[in-house]
Each structure stands twice: as C-alpha cells, then as structure tokens.
Protein backbone atom coordinates (compact mmCIF):
# COMPACT_ATOMS: atom_id res chain seq x y z
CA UNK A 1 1.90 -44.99 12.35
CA UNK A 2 0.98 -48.75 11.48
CA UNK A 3 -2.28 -47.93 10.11
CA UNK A 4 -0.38 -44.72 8.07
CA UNK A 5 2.53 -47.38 6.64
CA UNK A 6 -0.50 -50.27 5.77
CA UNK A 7 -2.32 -47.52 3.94
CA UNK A 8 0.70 -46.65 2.24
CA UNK A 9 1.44 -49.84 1.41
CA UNK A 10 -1.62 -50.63 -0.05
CA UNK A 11 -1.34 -47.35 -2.15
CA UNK A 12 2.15 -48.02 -3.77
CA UNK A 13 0.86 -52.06 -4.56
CA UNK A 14 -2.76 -50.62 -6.48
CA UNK A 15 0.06 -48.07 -8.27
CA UNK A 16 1.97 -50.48 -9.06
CA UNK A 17 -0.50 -52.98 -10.36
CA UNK A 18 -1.90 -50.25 -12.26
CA UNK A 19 1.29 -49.44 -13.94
CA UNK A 20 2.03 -53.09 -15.06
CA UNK A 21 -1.14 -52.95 -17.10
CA UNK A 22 0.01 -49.90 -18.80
CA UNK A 23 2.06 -51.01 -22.33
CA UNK A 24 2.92 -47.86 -22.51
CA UNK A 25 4.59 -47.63 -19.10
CA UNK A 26 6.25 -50.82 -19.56
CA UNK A 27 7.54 -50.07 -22.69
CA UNK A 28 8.91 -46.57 -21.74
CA UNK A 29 10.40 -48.27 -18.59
CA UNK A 30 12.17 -50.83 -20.37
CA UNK A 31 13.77 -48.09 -23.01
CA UNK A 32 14.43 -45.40 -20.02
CA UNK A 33 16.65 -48.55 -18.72
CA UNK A 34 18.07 -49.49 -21.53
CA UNK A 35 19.37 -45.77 -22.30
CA UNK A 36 20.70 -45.22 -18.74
CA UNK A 37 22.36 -48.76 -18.21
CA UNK A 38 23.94 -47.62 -22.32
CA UNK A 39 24.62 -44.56 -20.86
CA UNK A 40 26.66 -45.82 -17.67
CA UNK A 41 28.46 -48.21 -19.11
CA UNK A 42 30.11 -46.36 -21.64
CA UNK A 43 33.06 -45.85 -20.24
CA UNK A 44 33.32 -49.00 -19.05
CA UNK A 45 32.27 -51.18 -21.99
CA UNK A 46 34.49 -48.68 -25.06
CA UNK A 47 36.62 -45.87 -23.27
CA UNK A 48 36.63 -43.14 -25.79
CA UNK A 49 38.99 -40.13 -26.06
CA UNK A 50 37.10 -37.40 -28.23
CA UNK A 51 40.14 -35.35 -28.90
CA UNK A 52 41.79 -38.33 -30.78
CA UNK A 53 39.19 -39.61 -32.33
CA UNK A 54 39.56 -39.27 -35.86
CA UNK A 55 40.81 -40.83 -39.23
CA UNK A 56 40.83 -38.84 -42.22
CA UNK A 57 41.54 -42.39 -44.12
CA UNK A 58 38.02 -43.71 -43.79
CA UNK A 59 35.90 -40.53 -43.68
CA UNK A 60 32.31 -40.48 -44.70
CA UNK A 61 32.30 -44.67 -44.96
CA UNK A 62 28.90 -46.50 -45.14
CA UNK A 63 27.43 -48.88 -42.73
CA UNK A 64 29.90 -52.12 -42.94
CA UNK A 65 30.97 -54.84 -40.55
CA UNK A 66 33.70 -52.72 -39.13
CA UNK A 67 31.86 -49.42 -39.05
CA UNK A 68 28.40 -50.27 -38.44
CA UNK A 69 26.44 -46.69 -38.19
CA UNK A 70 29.13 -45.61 -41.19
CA UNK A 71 31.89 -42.70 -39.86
CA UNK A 72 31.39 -38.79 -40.34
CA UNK A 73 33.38 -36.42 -41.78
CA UNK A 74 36.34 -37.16 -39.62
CA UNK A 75 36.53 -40.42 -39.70
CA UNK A 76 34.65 -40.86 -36.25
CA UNK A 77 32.92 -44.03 -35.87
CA UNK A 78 29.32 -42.78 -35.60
CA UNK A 79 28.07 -45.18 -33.37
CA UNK A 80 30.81 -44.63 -30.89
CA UNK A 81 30.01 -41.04 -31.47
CA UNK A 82 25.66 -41.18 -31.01
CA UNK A 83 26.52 -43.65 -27.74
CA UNK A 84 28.80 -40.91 -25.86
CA UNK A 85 26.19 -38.01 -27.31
CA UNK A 86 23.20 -40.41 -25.67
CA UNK A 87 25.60 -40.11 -22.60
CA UNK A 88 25.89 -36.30 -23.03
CA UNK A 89 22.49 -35.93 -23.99
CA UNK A 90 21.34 -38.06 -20.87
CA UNK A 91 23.51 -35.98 -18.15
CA UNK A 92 21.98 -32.49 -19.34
CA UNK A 93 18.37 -33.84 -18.94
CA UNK A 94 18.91 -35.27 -15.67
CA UNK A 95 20.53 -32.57 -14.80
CA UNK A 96 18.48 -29.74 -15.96
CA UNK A 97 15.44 -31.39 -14.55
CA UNK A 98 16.51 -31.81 -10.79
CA UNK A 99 17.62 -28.37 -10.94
CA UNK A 100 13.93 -27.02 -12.42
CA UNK A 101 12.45 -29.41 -9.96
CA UNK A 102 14.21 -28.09 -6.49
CA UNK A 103 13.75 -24.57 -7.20
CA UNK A 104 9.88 -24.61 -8.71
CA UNK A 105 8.69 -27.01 -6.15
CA UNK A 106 10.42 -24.80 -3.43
CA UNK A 107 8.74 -21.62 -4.91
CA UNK A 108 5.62 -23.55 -5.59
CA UNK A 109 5.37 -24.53 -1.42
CA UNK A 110 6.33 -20.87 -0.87
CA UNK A 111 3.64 -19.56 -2.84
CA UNK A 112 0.74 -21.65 -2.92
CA UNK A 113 1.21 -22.07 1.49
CA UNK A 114 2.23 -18.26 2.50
CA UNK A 115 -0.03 -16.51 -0.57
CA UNK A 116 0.46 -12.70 0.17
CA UNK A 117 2.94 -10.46 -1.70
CA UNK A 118 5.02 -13.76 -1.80
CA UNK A 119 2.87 -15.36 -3.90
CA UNK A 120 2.23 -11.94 -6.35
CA UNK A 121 5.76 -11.97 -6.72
CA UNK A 122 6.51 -15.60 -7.45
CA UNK A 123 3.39 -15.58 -9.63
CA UNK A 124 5.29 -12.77 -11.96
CA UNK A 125 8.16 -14.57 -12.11
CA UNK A 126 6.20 -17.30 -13.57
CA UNK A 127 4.44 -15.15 -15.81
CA UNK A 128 7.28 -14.01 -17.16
CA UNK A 129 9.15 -17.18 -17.83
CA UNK A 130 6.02 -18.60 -19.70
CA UNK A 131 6.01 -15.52 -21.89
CA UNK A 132 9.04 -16.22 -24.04
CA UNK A 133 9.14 -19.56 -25.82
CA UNK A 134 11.25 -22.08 -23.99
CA UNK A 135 14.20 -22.23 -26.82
CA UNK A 136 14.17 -18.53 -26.97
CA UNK A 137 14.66 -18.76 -22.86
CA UNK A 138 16.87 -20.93 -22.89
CA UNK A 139 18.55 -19.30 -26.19
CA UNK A 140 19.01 -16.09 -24.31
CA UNK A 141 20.23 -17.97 -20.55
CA UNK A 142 23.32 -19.65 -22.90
CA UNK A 143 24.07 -16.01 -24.81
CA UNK A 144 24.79 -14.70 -20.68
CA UNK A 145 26.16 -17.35 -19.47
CA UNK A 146 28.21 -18.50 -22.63
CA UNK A 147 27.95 -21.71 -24.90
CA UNK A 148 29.29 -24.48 -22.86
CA UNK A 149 27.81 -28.07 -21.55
CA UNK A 150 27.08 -26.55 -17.90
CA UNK A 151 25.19 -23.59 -19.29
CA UNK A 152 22.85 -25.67 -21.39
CA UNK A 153 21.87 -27.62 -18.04
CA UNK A 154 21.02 -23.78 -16.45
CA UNK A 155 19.13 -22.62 -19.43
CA UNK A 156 17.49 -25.77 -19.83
CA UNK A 157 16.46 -25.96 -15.59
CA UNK A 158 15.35 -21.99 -15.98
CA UNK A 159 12.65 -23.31 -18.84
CA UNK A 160 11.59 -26.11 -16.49
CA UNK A 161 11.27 -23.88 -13.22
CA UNK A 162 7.71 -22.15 -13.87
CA UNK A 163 6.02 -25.68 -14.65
CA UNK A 164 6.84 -26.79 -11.30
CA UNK A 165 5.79 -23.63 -9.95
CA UNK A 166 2.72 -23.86 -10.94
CA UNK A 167 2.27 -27.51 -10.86
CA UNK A 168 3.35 -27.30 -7.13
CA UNK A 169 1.20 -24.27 -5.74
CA UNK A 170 -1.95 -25.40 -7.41
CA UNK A 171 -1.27 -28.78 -5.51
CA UNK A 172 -0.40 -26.85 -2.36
CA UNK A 173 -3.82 -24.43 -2.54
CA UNK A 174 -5.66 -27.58 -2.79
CA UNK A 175 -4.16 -29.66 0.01
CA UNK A 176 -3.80 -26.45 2.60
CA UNK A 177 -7.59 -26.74 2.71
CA UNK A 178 -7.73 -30.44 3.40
CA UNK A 179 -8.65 -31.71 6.40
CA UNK A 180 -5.39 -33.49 7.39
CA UNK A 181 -3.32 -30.40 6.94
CA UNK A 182 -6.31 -28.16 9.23
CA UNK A 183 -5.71 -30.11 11.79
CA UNK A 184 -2.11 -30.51 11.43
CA UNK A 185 -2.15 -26.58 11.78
CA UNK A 186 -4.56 -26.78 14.85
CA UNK A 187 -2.29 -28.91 16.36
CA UNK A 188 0.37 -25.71 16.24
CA UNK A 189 2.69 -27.47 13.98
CA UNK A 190 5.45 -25.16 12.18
CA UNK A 191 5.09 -23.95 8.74
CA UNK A 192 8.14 -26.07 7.94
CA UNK A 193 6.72 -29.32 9.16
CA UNK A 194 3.27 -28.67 7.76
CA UNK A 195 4.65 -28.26 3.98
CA UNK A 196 7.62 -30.61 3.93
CA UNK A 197 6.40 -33.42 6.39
CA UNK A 198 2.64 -33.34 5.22
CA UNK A 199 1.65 -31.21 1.93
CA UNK A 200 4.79 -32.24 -0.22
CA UNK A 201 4.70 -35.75 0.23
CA UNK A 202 0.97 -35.49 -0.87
CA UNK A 203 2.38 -34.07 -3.46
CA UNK A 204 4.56 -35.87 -4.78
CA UNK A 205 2.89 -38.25 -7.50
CA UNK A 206 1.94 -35.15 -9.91
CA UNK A 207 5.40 -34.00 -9.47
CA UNK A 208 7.08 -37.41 -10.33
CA UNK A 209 5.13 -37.47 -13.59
CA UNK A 210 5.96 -33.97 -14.76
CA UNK A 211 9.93 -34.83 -13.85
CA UNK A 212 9.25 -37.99 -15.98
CA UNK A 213 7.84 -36.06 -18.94
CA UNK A 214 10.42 -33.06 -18.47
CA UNK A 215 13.34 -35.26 -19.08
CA UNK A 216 12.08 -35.95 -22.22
CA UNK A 217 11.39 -32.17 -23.35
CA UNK A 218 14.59 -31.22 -21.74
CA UNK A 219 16.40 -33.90 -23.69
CA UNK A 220 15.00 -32.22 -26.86
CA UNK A 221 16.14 -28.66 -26.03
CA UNK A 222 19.23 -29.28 -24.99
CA UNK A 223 19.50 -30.77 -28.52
CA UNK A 224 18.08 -27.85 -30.26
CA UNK A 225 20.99 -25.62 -28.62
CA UNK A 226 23.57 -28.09 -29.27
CA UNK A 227 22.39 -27.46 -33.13
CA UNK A 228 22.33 -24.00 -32.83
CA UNK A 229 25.99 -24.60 -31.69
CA UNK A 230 25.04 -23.42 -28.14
CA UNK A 231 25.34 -26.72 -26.46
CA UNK A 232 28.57 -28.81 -25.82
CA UNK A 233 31.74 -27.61 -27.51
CA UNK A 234 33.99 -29.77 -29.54
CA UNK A 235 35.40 -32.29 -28.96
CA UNK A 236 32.67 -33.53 -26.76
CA UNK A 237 30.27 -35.59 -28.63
CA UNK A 238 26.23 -34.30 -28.90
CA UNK A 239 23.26 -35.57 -30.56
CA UNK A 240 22.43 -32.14 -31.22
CA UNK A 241 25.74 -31.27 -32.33
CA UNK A 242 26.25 -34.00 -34.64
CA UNK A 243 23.22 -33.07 -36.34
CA UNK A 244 24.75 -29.30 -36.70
CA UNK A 245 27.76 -30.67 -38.11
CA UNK A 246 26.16 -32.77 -40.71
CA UNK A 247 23.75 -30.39 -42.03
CA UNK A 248 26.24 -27.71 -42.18
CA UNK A 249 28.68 -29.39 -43.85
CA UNK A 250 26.29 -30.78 -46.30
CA UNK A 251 26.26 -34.25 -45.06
CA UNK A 252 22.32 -34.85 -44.88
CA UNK A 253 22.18 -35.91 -48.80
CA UNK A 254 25.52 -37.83 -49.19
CA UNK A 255 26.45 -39.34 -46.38
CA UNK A 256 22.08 -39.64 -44.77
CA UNK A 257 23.77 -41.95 -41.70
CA UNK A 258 25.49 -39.46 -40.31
CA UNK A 259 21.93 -37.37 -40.33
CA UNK A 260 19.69 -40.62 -39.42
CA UNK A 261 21.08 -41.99 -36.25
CA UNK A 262 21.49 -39.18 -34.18
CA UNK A 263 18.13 -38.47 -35.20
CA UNK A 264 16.87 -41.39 -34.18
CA UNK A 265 18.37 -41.64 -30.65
CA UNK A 266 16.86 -37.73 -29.90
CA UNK A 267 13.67 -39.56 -30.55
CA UNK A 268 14.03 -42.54 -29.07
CA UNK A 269 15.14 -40.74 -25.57
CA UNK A 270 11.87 -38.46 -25.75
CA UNK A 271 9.79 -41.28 -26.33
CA UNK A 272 11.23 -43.19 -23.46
CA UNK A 273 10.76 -40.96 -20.64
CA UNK A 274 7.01 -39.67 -22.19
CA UNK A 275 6.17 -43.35 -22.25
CA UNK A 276 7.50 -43.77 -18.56
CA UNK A 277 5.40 -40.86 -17.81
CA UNK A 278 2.33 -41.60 -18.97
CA UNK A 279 2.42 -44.96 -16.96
CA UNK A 280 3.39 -43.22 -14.08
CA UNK A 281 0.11 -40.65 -14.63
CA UNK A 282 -1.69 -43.61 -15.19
CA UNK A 283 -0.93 -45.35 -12.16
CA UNK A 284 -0.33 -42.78 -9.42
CA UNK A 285 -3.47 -40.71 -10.47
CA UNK A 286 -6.32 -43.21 -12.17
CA UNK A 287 -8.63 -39.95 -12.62
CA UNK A 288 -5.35 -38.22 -15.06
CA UNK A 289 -6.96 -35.24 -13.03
CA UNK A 290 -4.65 -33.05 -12.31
C-alpha cells in the first residue's frame, strides 16, 4: 500500500508539473474559475428576479455608465441578463455532462469487461446514437420530452453518452489484458472489484479530459436549442435564448450589443473548458495517445 500511495504520489506531482507548463492549461484554468466563481456568486453579489425585470422607458439603450452592456428590447440590463444566462448556461453543461459521464462509463465497463451479446448490444446503441448529428439528437430528445431547462440537460447527456462508451470500453479492452488486472482475476477477485477498484481508476485520466472538453461542446448545444427556442423558457435568462430573441426581433443591426455579448460569453465558456482540457491531456497522458 505504501509503495502503491508513493507511486501515486509521484504520478499526480509529474502531472501536475506538466500541467503548469502548459499556457494553455493555465489559461483555461484561470477562465473555467473565473466563470464558475461568476456563476456562484450571482445570487449573492446582484439577486435578480427575471419576471420583473423590465423597463420599457430605457429599451434598446447603448453601452453607458449606468447600463454598461446597453439593455434589450425590454429594458433588461444586458449584463445582468448574459451573467444569470452564464449561470444557466453553466448548470446545463455541468449537468448534462455528469449525466453522459455515469451512464457511458457504466456501459463502457459493462461492455468492454463482459464482451458477449452485452457488448453487441451496447455497441448498437452506440452506433445508433453516433448516426444522427448531435443537435438533431438532442433536437428530437427535447420534441419528447418538451422544451424546458431540465430537458435540454437530458438531450444534451443522451449526445454525450456514446463518447464515453466508447472512450471507456476501448480503455477497458486494453487494461483487462494487463498484467495487474490478470492477476487480480487469478487471485478470484469479483467482477465488481476488478472493474471499479482496479480498471476504472486506471481509467480515469482519459475520462477526466473528455468531461473537460464535453463541458465545453455541451455548453454550445445547449445554446443552439435555447436559439431554436428549445432550451429555457421565459423568463429565465439564456445565452442561447438571448441570441433568439435578438435576431428575431431584428435586433442584430440596430441594437449589435444585444447580439455581441451573449456571443461572446458562448465563446468564452467553450474556450475555457477546451483550454482546461487540453492541459489536462497534456499532463495526465504526455504521449496525447489515446
């Protein structure tokens, strides 16, 4: 056990000295903080009530001292608005990720460590999720399930699930055949031990990266349905939905602010977390090969 914790010791200071010397890394770090610590302190730091938020008095107003983002076609303040949507925005990636994650990893063990008819069948479930394009998946999860915030987080998680499927049971096919895990099974260990005490936690690192990158992607779907006018229903601020809003009611020409900033913080949020998780790549696996 001492040699196992010195070992992994050693491994998580080379990672981490590895990841310092990635800018990249750092800099995605740095912004990933900066957007959750925004993010959780927005209640705190402005308490906002959507559903009375709105003066018809100082609609479509430029950036000034007292509105500095400019207002929309309410009257909102649009930086209180893009700060609660970052918020919104935030949750459903989060969100939509973990659930992805738990069920494709679990599927992933299930298949790449039993193989069998349990792997055929997992492996056309996969198939079949990678044939549509993820906002068409995800487009068609929200028309069952019905426009609303929780529904983009389930449409958004069922486009995630086959990556970690098959991120997970090609890192389970290799590991089962290591040397560690052979003997583990010699040894008459359960499968249940084998795969969550000794192939998972090898696996980890790959999966830590894709989560990283997902939140990003995740970030920009949910966005895309919020457009589309799938996502979170009024009153509840949404990058995505702001952008709908503005480019329906012909705002993207007169009144560009109310186009720009939202804009801006979509991409800002997916360059964070790719940043973050091309650091992490770079640190956890030096070879980038898997």
């Amino acid at each position: 056990m001492t040699v196992t914790l010195k070992a992994w010791s050693a491994n998580a200071g080379n990672a981490l000295g590895r990841f310092l010397q990635s800018t990249s890394g750092k800099i995605g770090l740095f912004l990933a903080i900066a957007i959750i610590l925004l993010a959780l302190l927005a209640p705190v730091l402005h308490p906002y009530d959507p559903s009375t938020d709105r003066n018809y008095l100082t609609r479509l107003k430029p950036p000034s001292a007292q509105h500095w983002w400019g207002t929309d076609g309410l009257g909102r303040d649009v930086l209180i608005l893009v700060w609660y949507g970052l918020r919104t925005s935030l949750s459903v990636g989060l969100v939509s990720v973990l659930l992805g994650l738990t069920i494709g990893v679990l599927l992933g063990l299930v298949a790449g460590y039993f193989r069998g008819w349990l792997e055929t069948a997992i492996g056309w479930l996969t198939d079949i999720l990678l044939a549509f394009p993820s906002i068409l998946l995800a487009i068609a999860v929200v028309t069952i399930t019905g426009p609303s915030l929780p529904s983009v987080m389930i449409a958004v998680g069922v486009v995630q699930v086959p990556i970690f499927i098959r991120l997970t049971r090609s890192m389970v096919l290799s590991l089962r055949e290591q040397e560690f895990v052979q003997t583990v099974i010699a040894f008459g260990a359960t499968p249940a031990r084998i795969i969550f005490r000794h192939i998972l936690p090898a696996s980890l690192a790959p999966i830590v990266v894709q989560a990283t990158l997902s939140i990003g992607t995740a970030t920009l779907e949910a966005a895309g349905l919020g457009f589309l006018g799938l996502g979170a229903q009024p009153p509840t601020p949404e990058l995505g939905t702001m952008l709908s809003d503005a480019f329906k009611n012909g705002y993207s020409l007169s009144a560009p602010w109310t186009v720009l900033f939202p804009g801006l913080m979509i991409t800002l949020m997916v360059l964070a977390f790719n940043l973050l998780g091309d650091g992490l790549r770079d640190a956890l696996d030096p070879r980038e090969g898997y």
